[in-house]
C-alpha atoms as a PDB file:
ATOM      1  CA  UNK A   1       0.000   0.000   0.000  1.00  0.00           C
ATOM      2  CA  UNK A   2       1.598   3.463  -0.622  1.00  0.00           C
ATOM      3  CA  UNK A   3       0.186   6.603   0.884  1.00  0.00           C
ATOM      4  CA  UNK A   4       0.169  10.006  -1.128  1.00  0.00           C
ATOM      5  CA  UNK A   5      -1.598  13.000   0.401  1.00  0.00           C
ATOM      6  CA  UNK A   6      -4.854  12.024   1.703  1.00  0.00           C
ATOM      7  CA  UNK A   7      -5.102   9.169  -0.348  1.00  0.00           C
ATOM      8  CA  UNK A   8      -3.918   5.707   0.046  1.00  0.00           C
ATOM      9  CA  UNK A   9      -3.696   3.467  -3.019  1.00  0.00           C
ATOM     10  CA  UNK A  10      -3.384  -0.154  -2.912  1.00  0.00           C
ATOM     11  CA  UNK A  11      -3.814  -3.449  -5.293  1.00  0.00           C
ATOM     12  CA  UNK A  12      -7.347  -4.165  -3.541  1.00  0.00           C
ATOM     13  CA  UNK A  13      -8.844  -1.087  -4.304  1.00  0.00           C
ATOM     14  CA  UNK A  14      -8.269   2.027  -6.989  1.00  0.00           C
ATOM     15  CA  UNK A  15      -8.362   4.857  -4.468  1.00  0.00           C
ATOM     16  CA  UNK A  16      -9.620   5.145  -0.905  1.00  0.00           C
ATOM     17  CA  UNK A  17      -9.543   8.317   1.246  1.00  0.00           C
ATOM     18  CA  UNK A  18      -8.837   8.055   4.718  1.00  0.00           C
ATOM     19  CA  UNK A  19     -11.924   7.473   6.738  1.00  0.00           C
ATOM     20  CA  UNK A  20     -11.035  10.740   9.028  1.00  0.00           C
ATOM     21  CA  UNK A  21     -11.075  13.070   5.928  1.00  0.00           C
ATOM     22  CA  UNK A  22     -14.078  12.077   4.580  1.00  0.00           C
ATOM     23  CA  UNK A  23     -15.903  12.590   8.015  1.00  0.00           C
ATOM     24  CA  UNK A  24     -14.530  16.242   8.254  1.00  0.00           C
ATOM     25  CA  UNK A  25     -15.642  17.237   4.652  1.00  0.00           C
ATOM     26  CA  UNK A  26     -18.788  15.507   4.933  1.00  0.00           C
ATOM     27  CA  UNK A  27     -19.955  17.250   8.221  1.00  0.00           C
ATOM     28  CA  UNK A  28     -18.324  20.368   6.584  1.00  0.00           C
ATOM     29  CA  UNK A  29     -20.846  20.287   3.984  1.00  0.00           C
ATOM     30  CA  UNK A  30     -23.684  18.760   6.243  1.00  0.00           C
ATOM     31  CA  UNK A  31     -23.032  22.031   8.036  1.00  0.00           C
ATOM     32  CA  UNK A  32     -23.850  23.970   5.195  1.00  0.00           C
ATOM     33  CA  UNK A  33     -27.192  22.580   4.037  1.00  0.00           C
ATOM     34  CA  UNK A  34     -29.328  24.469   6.254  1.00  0.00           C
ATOM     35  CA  UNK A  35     -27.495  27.626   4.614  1.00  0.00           C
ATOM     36  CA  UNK A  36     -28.679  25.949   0.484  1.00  0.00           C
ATOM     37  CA  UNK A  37     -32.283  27.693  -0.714  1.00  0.00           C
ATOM     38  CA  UNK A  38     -35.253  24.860   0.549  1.00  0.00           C
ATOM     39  CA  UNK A  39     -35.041  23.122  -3.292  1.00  0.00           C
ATOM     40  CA  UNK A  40     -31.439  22.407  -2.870  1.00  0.00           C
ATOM     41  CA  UNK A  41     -31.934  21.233   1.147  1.00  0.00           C
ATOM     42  CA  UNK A  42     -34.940  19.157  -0.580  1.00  0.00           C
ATOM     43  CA  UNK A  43     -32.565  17.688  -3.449  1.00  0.00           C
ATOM     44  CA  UNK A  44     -29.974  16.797  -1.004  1.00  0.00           C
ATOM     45  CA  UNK A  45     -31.997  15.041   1.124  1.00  0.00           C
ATOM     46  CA  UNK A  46     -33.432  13.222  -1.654  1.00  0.00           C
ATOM     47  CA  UNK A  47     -29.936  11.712  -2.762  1.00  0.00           C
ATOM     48  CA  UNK A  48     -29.195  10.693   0.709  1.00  0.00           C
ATOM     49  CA  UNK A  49     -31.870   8.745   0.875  1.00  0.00           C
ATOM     50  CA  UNK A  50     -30.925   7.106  -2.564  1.00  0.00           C
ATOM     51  CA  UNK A  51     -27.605   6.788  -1.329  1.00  0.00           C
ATOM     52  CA  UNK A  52     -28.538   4.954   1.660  1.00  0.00           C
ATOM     53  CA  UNK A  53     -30.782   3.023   0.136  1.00  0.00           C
ATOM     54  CA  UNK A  54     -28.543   1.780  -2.262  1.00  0.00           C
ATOM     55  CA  UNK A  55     -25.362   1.376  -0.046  1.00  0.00           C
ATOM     56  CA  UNK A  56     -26.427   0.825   2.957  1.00  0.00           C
ATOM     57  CA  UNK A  57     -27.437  -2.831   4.251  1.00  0.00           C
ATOM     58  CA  UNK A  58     -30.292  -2.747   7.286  1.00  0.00           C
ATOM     59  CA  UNK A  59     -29.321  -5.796   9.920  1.00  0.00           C
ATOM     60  CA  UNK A  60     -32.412  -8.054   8.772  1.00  0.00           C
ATOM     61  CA  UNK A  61     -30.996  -7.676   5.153  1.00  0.00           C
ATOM     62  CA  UNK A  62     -27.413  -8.853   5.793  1.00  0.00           C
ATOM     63  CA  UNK A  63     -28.886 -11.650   7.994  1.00  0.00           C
ATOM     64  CA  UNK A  64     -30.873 -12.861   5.174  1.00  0.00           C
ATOM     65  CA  UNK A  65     -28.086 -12.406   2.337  1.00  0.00           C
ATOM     66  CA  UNK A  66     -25.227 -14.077   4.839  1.00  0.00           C
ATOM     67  CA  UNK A  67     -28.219 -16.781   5.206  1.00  0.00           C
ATOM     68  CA  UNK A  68     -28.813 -17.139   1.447  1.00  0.00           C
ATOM     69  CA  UNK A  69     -25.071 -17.367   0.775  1.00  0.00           C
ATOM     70  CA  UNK A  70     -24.420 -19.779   3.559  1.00  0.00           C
ATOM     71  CA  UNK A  71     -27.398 -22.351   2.039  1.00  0.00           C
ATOM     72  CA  UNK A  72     -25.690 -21.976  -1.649  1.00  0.00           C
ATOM     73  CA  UNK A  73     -22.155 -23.400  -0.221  1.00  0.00           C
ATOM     74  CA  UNK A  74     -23.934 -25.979   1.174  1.00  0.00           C
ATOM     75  CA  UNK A  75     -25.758 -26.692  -2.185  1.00  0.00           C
ATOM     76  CA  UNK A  76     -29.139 -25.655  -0.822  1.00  0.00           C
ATOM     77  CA  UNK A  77     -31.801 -24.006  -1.953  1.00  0.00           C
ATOM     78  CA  UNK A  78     -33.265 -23.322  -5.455  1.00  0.00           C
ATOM     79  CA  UNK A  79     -31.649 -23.454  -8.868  1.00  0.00           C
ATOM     80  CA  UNK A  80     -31.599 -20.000  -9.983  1.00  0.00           C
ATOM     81  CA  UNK A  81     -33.432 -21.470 -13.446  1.00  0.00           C
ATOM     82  CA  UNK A  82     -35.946 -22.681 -11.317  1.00  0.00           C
ATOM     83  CA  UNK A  83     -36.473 -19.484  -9.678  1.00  0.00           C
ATOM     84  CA  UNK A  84     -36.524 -17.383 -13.043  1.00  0.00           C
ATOM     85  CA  UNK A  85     -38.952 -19.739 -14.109  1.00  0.00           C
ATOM     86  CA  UNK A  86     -41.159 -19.671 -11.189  1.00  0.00           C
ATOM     87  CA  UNK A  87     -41.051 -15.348 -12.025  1.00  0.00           C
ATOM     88  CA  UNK A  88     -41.620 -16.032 -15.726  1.00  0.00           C
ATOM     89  CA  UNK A  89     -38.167 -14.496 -16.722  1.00  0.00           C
END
């Protein structure tokens, strides 16, 4: 791994920024909002949600995916043809 600036690059990943810096200039901006006219504020909540949505895993979610994965390596569960089927895909 070789650290440049506030980056660190390494063969697992392209770039990652150090978890501190990120924190800083996302409450730096967070900070800000309430400063943004009501349809930015509005807009910027929207894509958090999105965001979080889409990156964020609830507990029940990763239970059932660790769950799901766990029954495949033991060769349980359905074929996914079967299950495309079943949907008509």
């Amino acid at each position: 791994m070789r650290r440049s600036g506030t980056l660190i690059r390494s063969k697992s990943a392209n770039v990652l920024y150090f978890g501190h810096m990120q924190t800083k200039d996302l409450k730096k901006v967070l900070d800000r909002i309430p400063t943004w006219p009501r349809e930015a504020q509005e807009e910027a909540l929207q894509s958090l949600r999105v965001i979080e949505e889409d990156f964020v895993v609830d507990g029940q979610l990763a239970r059932d995916l660790s769950r799901a994965d766990e029954e495949i390596r033991r060769g349980e569960g359905t074929p996914q043809e079967e299950v495309f089927e079943r949907l008509g895909l």
